[in-house]
C-alpha atoms as a PDB file:
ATOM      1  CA  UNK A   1     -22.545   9.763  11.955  1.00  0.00           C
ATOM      2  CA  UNK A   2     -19.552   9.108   9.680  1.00  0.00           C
ATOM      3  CA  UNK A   3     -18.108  11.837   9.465  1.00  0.00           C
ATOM      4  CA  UNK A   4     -14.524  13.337   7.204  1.00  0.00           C
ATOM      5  CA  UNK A   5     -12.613  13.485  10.470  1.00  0.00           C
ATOM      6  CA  UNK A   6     -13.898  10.080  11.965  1.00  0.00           C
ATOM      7  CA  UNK A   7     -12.852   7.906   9.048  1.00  0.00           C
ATOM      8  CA  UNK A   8      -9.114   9.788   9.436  1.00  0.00           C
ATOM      9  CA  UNK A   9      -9.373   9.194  13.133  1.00  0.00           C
ATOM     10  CA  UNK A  10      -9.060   5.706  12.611  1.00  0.00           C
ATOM     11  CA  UNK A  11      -6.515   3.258  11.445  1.00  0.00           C
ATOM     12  CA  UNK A  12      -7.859   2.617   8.063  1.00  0.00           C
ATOM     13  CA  UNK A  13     -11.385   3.271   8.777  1.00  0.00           C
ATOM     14  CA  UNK A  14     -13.954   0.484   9.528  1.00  0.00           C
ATOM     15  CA  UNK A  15     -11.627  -2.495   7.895  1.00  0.00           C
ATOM     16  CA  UNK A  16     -10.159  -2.270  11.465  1.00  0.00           C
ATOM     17  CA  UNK A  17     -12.412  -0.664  13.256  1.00  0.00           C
ATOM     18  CA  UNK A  18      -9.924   0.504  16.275  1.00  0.00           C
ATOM     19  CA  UNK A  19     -10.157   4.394  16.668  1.00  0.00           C
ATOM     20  CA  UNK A  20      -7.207   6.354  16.687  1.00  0.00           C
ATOM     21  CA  UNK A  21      -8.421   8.274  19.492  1.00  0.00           C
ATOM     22  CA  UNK A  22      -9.397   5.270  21.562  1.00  0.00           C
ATOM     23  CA  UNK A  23      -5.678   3.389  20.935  1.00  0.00           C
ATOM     24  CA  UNK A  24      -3.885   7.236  21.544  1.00  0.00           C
ATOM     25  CA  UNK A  25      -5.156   7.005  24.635  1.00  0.00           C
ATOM     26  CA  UNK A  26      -2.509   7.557  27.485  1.00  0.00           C
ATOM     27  CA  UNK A  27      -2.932   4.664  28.936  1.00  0.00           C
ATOM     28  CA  UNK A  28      -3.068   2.567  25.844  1.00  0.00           C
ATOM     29  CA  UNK A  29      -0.177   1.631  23.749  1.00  0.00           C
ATOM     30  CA  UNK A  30      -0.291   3.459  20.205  1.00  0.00           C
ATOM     31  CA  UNK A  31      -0.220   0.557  17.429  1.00  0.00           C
ATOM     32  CA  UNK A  32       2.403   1.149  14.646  1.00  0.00           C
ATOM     33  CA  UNK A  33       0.918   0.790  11.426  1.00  0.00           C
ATOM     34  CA  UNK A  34       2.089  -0.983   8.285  1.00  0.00           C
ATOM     35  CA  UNK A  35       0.126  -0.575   4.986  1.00  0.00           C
ATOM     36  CA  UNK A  36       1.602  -2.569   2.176  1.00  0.00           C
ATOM     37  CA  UNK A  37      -0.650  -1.221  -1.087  1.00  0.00           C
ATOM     38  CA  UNK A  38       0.298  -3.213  -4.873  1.00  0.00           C
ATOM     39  CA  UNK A  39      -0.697  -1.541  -8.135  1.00  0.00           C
ATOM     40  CA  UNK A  40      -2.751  -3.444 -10.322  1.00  0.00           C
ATOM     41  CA  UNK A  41      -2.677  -6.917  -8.152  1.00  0.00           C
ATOM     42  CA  UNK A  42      -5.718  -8.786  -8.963  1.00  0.00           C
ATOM     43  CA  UNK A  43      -8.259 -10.025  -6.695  1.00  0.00           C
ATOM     44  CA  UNK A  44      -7.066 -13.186  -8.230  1.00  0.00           C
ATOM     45  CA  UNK A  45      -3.617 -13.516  -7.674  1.00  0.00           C
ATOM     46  CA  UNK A  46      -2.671 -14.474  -4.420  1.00  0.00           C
ATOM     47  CA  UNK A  47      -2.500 -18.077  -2.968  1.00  0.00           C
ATOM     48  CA  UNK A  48      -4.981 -17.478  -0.291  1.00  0.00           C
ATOM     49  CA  UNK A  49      -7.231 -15.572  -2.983  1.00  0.00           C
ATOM     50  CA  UNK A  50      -7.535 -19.057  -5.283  1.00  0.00           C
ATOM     51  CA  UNK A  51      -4.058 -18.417  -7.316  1.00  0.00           C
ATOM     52  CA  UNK A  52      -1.543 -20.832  -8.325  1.00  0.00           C
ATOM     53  CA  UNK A  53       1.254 -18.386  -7.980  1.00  0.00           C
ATOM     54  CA  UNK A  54       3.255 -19.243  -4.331  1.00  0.00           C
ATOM     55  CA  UNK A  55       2.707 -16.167  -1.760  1.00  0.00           C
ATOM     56  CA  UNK A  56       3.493 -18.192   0.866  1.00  0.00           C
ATOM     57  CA  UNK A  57       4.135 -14.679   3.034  1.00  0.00           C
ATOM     58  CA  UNK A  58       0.967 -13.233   2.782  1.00  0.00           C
ATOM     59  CA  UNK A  59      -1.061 -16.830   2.913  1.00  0.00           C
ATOM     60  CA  UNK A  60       0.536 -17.142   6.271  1.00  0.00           C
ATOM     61  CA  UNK A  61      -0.606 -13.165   7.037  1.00  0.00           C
ATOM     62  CA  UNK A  62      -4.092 -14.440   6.118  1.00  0.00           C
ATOM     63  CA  UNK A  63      -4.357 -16.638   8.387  1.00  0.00           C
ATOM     64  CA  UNK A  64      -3.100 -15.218  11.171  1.00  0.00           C
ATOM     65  CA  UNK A  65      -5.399 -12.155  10.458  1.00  0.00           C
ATOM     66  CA  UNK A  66      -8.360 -11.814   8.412  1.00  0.00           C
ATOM     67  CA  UNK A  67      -8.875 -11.770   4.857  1.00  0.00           C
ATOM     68  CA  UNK A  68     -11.786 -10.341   3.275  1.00  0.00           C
ATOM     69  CA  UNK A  69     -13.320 -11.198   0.392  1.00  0.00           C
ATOM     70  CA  UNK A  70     -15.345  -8.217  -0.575  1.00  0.00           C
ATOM     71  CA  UNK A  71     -13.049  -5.226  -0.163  1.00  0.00           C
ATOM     72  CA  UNK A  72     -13.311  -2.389  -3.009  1.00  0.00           C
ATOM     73  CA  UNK A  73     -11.461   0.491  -3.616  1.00  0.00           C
ATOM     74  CA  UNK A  74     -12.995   3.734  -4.718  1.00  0.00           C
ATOM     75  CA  UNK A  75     -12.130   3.791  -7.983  1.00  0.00           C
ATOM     76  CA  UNK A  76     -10.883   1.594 -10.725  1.00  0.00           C
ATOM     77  CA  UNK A  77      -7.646   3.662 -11.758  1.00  0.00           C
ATOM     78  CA  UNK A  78      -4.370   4.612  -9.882  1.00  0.00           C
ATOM     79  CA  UNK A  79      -4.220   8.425  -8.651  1.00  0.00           C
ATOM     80  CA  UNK A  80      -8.126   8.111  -7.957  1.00  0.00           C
ATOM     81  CA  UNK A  81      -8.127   5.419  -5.547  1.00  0.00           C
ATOM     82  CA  UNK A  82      -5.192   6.294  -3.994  1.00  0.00           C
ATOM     83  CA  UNK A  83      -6.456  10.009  -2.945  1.00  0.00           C
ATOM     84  CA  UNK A  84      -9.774   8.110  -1.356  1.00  0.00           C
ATOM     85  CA  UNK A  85      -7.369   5.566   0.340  1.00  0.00           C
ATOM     86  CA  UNK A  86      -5.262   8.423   2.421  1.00  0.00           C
ATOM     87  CA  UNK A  87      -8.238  10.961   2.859  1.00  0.00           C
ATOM     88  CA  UNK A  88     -11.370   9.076   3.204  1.00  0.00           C
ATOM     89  CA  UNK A  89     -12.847  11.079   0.944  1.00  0.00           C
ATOM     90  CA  UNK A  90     -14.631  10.609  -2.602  1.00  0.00           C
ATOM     91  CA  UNK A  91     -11.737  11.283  -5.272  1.00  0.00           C
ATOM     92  CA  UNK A  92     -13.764  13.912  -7.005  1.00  0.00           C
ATOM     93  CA  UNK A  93     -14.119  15.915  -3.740  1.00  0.00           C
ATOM     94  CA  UNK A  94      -9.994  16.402  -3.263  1.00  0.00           C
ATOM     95  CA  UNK A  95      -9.102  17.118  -6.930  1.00  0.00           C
ATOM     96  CA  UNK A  96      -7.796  14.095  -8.597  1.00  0.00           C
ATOM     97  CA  UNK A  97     -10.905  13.019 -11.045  1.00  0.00           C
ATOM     98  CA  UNK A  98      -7.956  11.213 -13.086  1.00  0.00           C
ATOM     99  CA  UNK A  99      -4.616   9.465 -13.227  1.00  0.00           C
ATOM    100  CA  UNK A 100      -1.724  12.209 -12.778  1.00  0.00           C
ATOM    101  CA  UNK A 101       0.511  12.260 -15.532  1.00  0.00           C
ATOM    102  CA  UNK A 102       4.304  13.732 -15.283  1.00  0.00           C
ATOM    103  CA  UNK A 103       3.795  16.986 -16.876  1.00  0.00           C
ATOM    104  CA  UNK A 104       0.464  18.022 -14.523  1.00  0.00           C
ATOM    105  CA  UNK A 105       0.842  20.670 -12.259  1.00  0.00           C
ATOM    106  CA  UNK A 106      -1.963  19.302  -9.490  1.00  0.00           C
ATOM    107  CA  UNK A 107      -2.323  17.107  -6.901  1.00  0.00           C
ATOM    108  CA  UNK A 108      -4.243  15.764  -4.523  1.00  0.00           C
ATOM    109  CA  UNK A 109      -5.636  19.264  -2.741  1.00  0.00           C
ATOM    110  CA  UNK A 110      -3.773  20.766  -0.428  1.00  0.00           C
ATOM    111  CA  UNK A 111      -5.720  21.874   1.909  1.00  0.00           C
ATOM    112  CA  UNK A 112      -6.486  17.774   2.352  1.00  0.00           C
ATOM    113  CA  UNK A 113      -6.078  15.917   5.628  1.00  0.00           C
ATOM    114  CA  UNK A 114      -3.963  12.482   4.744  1.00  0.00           C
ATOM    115  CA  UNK A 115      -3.717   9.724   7.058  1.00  0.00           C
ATOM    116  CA  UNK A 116      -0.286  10.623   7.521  1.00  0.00           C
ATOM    117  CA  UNK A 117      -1.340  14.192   8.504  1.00  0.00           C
ATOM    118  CA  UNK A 118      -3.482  12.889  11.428  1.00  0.00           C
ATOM    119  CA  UNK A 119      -0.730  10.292  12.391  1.00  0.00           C
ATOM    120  CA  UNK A 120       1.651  12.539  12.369  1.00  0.00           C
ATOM    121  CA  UNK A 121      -0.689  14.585  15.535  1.00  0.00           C
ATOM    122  CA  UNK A 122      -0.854  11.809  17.285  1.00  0.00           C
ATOM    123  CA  UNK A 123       3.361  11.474  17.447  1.00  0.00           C
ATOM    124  CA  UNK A 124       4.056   8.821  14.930  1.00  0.00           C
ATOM    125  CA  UNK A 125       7.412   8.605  12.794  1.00  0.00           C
ATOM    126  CA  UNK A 126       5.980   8.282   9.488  1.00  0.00           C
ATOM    127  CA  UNK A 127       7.424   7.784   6.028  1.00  0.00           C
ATOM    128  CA  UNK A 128       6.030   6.716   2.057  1.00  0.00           C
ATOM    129  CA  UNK A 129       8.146   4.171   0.038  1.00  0.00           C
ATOM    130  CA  UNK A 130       7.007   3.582  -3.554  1.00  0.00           C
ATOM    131  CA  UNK A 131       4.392   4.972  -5.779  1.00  0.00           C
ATOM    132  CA  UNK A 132       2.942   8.001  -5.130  1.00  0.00           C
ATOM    133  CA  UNK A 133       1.018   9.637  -7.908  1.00  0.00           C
ATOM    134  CA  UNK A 134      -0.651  12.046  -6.336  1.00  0.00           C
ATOM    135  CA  UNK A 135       1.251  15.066  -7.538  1.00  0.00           C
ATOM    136  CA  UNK A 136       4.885  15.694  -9.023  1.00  0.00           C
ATOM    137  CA  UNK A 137       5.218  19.316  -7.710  1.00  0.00           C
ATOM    138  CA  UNK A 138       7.312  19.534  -4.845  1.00  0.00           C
ATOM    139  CA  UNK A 139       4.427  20.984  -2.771  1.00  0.00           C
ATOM    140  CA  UNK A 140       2.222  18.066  -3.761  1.00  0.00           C
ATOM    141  CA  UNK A 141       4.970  15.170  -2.757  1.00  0.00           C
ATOM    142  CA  UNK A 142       4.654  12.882   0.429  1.00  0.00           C
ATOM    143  CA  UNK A 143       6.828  14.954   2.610  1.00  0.00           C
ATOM    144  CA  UNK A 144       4.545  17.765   2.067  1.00  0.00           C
ATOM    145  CA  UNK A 145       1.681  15.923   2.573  1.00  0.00           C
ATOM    146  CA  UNK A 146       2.386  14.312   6.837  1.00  0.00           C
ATOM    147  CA  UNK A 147       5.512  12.020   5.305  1.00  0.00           C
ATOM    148  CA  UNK A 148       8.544  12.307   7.195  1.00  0.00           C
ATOM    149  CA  UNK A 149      10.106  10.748   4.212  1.00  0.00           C
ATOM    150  CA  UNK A 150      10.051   9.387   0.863  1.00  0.00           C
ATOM    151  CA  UNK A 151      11.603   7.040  -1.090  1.00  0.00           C
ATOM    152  CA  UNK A 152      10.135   5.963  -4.764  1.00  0.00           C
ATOM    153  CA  UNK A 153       8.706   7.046  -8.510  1.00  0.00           C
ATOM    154  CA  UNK A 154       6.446   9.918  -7.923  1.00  0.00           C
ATOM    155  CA  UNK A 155       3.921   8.540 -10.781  1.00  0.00           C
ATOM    156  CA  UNK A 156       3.197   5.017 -13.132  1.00  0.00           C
ATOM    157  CA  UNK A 157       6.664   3.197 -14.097  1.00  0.00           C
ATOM    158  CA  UNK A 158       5.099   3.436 -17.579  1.00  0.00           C
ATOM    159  CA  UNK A 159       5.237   7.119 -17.759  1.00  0.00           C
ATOM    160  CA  UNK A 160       8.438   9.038 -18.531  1.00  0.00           C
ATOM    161  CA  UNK A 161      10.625  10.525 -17.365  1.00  0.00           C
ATOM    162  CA  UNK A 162      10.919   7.557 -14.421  1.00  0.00           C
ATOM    163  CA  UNK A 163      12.998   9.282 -11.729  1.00  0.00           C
ATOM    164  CA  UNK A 164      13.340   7.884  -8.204  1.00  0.00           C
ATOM    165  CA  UNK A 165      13.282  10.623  -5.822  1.00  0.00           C
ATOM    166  CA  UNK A 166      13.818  10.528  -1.814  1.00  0.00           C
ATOM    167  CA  UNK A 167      12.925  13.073  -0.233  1.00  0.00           C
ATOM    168  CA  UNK A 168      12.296  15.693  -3.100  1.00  0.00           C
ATOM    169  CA  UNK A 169      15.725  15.110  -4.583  1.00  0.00           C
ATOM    170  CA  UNK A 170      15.955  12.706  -7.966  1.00  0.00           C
ATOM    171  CA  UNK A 171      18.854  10.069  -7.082  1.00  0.00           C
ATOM    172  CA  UNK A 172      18.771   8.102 -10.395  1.00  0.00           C
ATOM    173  CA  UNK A 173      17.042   9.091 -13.411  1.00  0.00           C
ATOM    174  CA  UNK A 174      15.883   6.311 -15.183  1.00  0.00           C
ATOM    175  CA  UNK A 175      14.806   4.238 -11.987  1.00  0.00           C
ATOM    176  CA  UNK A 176      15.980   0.700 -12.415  1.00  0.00           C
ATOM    177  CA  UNK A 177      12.824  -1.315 -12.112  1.00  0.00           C
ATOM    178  CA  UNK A 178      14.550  -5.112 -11.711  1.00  0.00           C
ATOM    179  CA  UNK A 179      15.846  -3.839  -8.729  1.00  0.00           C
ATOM    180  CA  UNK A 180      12.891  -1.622  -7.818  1.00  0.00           C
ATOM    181  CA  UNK A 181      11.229  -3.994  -5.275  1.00  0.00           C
ATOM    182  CA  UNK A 182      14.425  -5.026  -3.293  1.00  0.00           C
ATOM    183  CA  UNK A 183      15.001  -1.458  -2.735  1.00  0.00           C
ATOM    184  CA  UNK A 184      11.884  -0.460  -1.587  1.00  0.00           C
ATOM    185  CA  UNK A 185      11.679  -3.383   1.128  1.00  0.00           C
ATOM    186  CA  UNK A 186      15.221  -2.389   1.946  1.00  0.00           C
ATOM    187  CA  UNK A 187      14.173   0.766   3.130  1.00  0.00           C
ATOM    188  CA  UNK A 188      10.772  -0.153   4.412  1.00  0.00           C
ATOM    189  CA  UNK A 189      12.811  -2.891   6.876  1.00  0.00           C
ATOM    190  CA  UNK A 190      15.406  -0.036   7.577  1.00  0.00           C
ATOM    191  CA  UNK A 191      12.620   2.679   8.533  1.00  0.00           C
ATOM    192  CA  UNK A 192      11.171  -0.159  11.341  1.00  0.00           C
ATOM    193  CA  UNK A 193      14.375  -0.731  12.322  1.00  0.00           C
ATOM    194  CA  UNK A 194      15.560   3.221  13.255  1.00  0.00           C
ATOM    195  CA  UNK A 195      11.605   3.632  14.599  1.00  0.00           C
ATOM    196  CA  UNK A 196      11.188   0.964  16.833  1.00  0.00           C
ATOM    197  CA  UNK A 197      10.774   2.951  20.555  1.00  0.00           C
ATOM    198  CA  UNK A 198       8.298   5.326  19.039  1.00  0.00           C
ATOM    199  CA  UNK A 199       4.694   4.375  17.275  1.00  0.00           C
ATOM    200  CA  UNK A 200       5.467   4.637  13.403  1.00  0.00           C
ATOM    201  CA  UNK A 201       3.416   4.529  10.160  1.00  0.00           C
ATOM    202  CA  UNK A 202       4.601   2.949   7.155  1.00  0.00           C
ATOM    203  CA  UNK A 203       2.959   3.669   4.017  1.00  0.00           C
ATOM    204  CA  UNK A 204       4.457   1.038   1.107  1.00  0.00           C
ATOM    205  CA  UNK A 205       2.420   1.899  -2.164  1.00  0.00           C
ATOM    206  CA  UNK A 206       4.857  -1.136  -4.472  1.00  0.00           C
ATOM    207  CA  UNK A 207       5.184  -0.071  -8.293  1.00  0.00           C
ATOM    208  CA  UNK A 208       4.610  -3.478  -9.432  1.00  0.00           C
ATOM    209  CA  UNK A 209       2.701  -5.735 -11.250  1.00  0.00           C
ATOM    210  CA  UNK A 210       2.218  -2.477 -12.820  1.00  0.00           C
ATOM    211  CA  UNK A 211       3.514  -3.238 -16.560  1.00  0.00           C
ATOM    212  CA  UNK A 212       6.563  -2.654 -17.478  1.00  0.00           C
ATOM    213  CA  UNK A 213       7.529  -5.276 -14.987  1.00  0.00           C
ATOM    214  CA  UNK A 214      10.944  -5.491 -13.393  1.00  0.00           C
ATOM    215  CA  UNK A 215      12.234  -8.667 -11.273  1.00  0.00           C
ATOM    216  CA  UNK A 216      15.826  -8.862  -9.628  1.00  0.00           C
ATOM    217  CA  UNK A 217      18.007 -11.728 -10.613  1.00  0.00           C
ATOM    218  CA  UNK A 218      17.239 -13.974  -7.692  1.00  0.00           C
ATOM    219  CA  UNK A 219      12.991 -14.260  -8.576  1.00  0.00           C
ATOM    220  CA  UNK A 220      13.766 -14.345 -12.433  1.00  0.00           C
ATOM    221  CA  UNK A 221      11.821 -17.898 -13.486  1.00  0.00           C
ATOM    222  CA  UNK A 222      11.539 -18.587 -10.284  1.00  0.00           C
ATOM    223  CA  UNK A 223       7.896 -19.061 -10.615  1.00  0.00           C
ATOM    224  CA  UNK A 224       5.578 -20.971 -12.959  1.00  0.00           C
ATOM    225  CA  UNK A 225       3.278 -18.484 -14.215  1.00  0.00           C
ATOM    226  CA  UNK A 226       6.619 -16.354 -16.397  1.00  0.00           C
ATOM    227  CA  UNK A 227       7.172 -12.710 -15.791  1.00  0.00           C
ATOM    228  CA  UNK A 228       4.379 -12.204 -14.075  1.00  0.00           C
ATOM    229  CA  UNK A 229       4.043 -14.730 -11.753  1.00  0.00           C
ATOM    230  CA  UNK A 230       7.968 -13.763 -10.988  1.00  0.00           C
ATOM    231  CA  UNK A 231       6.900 -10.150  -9.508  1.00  0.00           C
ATOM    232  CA  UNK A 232       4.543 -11.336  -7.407  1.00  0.00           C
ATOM    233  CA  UNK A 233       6.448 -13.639  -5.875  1.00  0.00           C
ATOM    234  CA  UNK A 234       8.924 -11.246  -5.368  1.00  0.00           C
ATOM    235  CA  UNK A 235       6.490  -8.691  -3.611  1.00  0.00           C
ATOM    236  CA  UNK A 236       5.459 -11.852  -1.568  1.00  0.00           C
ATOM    237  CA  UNK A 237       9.149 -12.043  -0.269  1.00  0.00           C
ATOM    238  CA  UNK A 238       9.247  -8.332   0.761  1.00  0.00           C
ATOM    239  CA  UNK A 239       6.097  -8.360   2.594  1.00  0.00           C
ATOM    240  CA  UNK A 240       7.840 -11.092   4.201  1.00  0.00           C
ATOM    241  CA  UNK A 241      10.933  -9.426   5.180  1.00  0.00           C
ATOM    242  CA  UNK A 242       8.408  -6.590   6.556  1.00  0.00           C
ATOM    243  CA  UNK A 243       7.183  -9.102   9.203  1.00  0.00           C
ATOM    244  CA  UNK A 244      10.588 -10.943   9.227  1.00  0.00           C
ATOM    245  CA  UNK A 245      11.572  -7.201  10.594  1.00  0.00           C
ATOM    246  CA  UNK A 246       8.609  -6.314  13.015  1.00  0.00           C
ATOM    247  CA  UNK A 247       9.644  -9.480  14.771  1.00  0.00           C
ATOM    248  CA  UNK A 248      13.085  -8.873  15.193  1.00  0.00           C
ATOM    249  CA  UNK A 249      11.965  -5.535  16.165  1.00  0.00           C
ATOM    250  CA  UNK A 250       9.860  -6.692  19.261  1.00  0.00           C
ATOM    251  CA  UNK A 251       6.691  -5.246  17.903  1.00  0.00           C
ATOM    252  CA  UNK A 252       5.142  -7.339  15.937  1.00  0.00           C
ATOM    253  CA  UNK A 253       1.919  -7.490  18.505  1.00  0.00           C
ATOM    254  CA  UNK A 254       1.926  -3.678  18.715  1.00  0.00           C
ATOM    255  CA  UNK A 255       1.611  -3.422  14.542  1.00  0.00           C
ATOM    256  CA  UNK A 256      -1.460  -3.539  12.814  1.00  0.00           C
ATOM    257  CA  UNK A 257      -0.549  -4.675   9.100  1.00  0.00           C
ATOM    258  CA  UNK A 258      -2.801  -4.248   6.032  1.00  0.00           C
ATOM    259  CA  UNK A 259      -2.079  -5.434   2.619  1.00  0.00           C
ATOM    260  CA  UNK A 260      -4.399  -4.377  -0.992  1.00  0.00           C
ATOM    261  CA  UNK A 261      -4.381  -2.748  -4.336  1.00  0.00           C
ATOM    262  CA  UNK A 262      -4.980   0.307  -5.849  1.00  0.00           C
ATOM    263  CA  UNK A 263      -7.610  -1.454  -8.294  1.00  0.00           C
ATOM    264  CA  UNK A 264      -8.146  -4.646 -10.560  1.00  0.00           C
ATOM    265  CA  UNK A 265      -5.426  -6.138 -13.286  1.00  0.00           C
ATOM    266  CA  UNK A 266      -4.489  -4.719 -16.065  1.00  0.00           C
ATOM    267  CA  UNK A 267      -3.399  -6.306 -18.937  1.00  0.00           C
ATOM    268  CA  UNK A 268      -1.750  -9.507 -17.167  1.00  0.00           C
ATOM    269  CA  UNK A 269      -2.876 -10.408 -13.778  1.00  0.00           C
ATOM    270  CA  UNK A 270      -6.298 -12.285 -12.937  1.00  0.00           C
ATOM    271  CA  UNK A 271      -9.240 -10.884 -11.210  1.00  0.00           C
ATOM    272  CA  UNK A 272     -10.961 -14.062 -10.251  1.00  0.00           C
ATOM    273  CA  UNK A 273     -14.317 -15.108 -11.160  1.00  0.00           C
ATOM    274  CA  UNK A 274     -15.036 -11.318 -11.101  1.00  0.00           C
ATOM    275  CA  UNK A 275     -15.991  -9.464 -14.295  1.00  0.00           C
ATOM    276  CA  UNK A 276     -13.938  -6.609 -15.352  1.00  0.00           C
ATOM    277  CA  UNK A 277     -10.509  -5.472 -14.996  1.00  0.00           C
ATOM    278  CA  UNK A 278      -8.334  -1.723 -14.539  1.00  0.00           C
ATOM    279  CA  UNK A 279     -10.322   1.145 -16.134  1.00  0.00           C
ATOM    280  CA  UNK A 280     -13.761  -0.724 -15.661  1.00  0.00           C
ATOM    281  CA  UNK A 281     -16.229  -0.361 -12.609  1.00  0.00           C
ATOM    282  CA  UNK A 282     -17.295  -3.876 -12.849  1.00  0.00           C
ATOM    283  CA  UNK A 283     -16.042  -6.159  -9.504  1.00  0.00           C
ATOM    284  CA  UNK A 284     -12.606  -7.024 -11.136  1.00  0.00           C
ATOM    285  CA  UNK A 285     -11.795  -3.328 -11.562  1.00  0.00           C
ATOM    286  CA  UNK A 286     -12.136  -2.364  -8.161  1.00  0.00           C
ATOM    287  CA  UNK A 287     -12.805  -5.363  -5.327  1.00  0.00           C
ATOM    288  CA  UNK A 288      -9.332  -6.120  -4.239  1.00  0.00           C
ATOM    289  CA  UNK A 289      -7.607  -8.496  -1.780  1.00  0.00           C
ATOM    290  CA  UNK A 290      -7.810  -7.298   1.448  1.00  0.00           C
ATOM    291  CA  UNK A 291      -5.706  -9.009   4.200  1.00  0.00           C
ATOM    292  CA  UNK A 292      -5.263  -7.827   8.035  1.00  0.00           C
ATOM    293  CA  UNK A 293      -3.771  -8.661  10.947  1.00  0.00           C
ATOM    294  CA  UNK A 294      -3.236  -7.311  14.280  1.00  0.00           C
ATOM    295  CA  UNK A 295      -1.805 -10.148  16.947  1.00  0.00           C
ATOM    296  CA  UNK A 296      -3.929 -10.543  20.640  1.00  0.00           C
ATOM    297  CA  UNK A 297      -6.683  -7.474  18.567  1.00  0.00           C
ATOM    298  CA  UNK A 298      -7.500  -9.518  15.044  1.00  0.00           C
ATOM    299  CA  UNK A 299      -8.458 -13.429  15.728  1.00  0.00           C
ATOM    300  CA  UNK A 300      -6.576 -15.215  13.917  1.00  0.00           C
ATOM    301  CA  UNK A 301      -7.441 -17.438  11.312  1.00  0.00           C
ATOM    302  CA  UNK A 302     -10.881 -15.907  10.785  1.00  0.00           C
ATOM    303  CA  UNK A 303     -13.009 -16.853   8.620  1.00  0.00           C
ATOM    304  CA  UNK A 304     -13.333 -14.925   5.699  1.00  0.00           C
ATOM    305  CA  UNK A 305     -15.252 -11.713   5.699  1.00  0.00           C
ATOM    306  CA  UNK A 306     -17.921 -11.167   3.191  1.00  0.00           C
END
């Protein structure tokens, strides 16, 4: 029986299908884990997913993983799905029924079990970088919640104020989204970098292509789809640093990686052949890429899974 506690004992539930308890094991190696989550990416917009727009990084993460093609999130909205995604739990059932807007004073419940609550039990270093927006109130931010640390906007890059917070301390008020992404990865790479030695869990929830979008300098027209195309192919690059880093690290094979969204597209973005976009509960509002890979436990270049 599926229970609460047996979907949080697990990597990221049945997607990977390798129990916690079975990989905490003492005589099995604990896998880090890497989960790289976009907002508002659509099931359309990746190279490997039928899109025009060059993700070279995460087309080569395909294949050496798996990449499913009918993966949906629980709901078609941000703070929604993102409560399901780190409890394993309905998004009605731990208190965020909506998106979170600066001046709310909830959150995601707190007497909630998070991913990085039961990682944190079995001994990994773990830390959030990026979008949150599952509570403003100190008591409600990652490092309350089984983060070690945090680094990023606390809700939408739409809403105001924008502060970037680490920790629970604002460090630049408004956040500077063209250089948003670059510092995100930046921290993501140095976070493997200072936990390599000791199982870790990185949580990277990216702002973008949430709208307003924000590119640094070197991706500006760099692709051929305009602004748009220009963000993703700047996330692209950053999950590619992120490997670029486990391999320099040494652990590459000891790191399960997963890469998604939050929901569909909003305004921009494409979401396939599917129907629907953000906001709607038709396929293009919440079945989302879905790419993982685990060297010598994932097969690689599997076909896809339906």
């Amino acid at each position: 029986m599926l229970t609460r506690r047996n979907f949080l004992a697990t990597t990221t539930g049945a997607a990977a299908a390798v129990p916690f308890s079975r990989v905490a094991a003492p005589q099995q190696k604990k896998p880090n884990i890497v989960f790289i989550l976009c907002d508002d990416l659509g099931y359309g917009d990746l190279g490997c997913y039928g899109s025009s727009i060059a993700t070279p990084n995460l087309d080569r993460l395909a294949g050496e993983g798996i990449r499913f093609t009918n993966f949906d999130s629980a709901d078609p909205v941000c703070s929604p799905s993102r409560a399901a995604l780190l409890t394993g739990r309905y998004p009605t059932r731990v208190g965020v029924p909506r998106v979170f807007f600066p001046q709310d004073q909830e959150g995601l419940n707190l007497d909630e079990v998070t991913l990085a609550n039961v990682a944190k039990e079995q001994g990994y270093k773990t830390t959030c970088i990026g979008k949150w927006h599952l509570g403003r109130p100190e008591r409600y931010l990652p490092t309350s919640r089984g983060f070690d640390h945090y680094f990023g906007i606390p809700y939408s890059n739409d809403m105001n104020p924008r502060p970037l917070i680490e920790d629970t301390k604002v460090v630049e008020e408004t956040a500077n989204l063209e250089t948003l992404t670059q510092r995100y990865t930046e921290h993501a790479v140095q976070f493997i970098r200072e936990s390599a030695g000791s199982p870790f869990f990185l949580y990277l929830p990216h702002t973008f292509p949430h709208i307003p979008l924000g590119v640094s300098d070197r991706f500006r027209g760099k692709s051929s789809q305009g602004l748009y195309g220009d963000v993703i192919e700047e996330l692209d690059w950053s999950v590619g640093e992120v490997l670029r880093e486990l391999k320099r690290a040494g652990v590459e094979r000891d790191t399960l990686v997963m890469f998604s969204s939050d929901n569909g597209p909003w305004y921009q973005g494409s979401p396939g052949k599917l129907r629907g976009r953000k906001t709607t509960t038709y396929e293009g509002g919440v079945r989302e890429p879905f790419i993982a890979r685990w060297p010598g436990k994932i097969p690689a270049g599997k076909p896809p899974t339906p």
